[in-house]
C-alpha atoms as a PDB file:
ATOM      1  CA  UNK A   1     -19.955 -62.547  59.677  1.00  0.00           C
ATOM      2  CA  UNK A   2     -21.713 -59.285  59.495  1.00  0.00           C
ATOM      3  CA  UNK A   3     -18.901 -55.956  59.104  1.00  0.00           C
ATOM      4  CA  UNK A   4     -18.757 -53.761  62.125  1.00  0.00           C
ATOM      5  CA  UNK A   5     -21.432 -51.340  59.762  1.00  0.00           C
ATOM      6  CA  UNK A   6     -23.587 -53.038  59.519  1.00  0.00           C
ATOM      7  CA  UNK A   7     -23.908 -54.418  63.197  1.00  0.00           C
ATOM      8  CA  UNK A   8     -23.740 -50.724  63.849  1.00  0.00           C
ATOM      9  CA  UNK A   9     -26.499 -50.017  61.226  1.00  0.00           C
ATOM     10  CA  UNK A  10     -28.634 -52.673  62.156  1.00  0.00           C
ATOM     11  CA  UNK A  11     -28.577 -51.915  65.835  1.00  0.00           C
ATOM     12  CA  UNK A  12     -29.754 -47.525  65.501  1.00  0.00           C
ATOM     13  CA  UNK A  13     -32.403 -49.388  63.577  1.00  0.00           C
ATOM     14  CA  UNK A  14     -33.768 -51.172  66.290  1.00  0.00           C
ATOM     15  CA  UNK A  15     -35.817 -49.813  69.105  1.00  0.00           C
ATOM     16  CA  UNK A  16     -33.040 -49.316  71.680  1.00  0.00           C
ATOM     17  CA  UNK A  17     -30.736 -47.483  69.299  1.00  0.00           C
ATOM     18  CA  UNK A  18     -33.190 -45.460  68.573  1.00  0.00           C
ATOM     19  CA  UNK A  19     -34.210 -44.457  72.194  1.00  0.00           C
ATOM     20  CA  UNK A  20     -30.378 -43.950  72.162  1.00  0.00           C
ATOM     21  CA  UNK A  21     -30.010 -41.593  69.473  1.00  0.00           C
ATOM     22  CA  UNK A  22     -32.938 -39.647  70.578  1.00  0.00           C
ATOM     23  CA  UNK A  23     -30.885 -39.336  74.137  1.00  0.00           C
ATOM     24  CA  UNK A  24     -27.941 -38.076  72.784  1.00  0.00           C
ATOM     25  CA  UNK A  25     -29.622 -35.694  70.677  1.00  0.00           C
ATOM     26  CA  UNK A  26     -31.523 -34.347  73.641  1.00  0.00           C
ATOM     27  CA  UNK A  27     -28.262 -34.386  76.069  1.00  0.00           C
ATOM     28  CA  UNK A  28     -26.208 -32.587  72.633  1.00  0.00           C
ATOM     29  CA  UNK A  29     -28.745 -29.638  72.911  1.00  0.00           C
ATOM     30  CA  UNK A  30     -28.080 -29.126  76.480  1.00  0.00           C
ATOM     31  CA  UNK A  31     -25.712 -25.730  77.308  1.00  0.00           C
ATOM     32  CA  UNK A  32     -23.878 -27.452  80.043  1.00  0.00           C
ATOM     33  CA  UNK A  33     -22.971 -30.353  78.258  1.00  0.00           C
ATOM     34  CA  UNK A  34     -21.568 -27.968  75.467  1.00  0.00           C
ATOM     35  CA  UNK A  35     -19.872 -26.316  77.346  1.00  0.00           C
ATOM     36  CA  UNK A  36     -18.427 -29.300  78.988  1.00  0.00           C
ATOM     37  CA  UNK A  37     -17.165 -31.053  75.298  1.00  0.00           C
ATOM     38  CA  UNK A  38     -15.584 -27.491  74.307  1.00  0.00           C
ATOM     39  CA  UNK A  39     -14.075 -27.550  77.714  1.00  0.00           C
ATOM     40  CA  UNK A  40     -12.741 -31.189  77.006  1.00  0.00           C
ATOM     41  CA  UNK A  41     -12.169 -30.313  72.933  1.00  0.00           C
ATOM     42  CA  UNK A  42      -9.931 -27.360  74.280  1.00  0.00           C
ATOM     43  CA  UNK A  43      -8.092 -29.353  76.900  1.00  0.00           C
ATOM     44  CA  UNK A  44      -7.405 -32.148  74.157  1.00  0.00           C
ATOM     45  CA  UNK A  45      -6.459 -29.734  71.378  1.00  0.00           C
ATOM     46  CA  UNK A  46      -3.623 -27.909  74.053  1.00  0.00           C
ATOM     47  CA  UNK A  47      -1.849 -31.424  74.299  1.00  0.00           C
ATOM     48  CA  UNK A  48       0.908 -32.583  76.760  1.00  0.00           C
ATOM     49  CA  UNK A  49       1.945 -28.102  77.026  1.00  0.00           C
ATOM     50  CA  UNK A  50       0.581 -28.112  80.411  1.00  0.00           C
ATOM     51  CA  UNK A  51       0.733 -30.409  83.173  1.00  0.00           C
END
């Protein structure tokens, strides 16, 4: 049985991880979306203080 690496490895080498990869690259360059994650990073860092 193949290790959870190298299922991971094999599949971004095959054509549909790539066209994956190259999505989240493009949607990780986008100013909304980081915005959103620092928004989320922020509200996850702050823990259980606020309700």
């Amino acid at each position: 049985m193949a290790s959870l690496v190298d299922r991971i490895r094999s599949y971004l080498s095959s054509p549909q991880g790539r066209r994956n990869v190259e999505k989240a690259k493009t949607m990780a360059r986008d100013p909304r979306n980081q915005r959103r994650l620092r928004d989320f990073m922020n509200r996850f860092r702050a823990g259980g203080s606020r309700h």
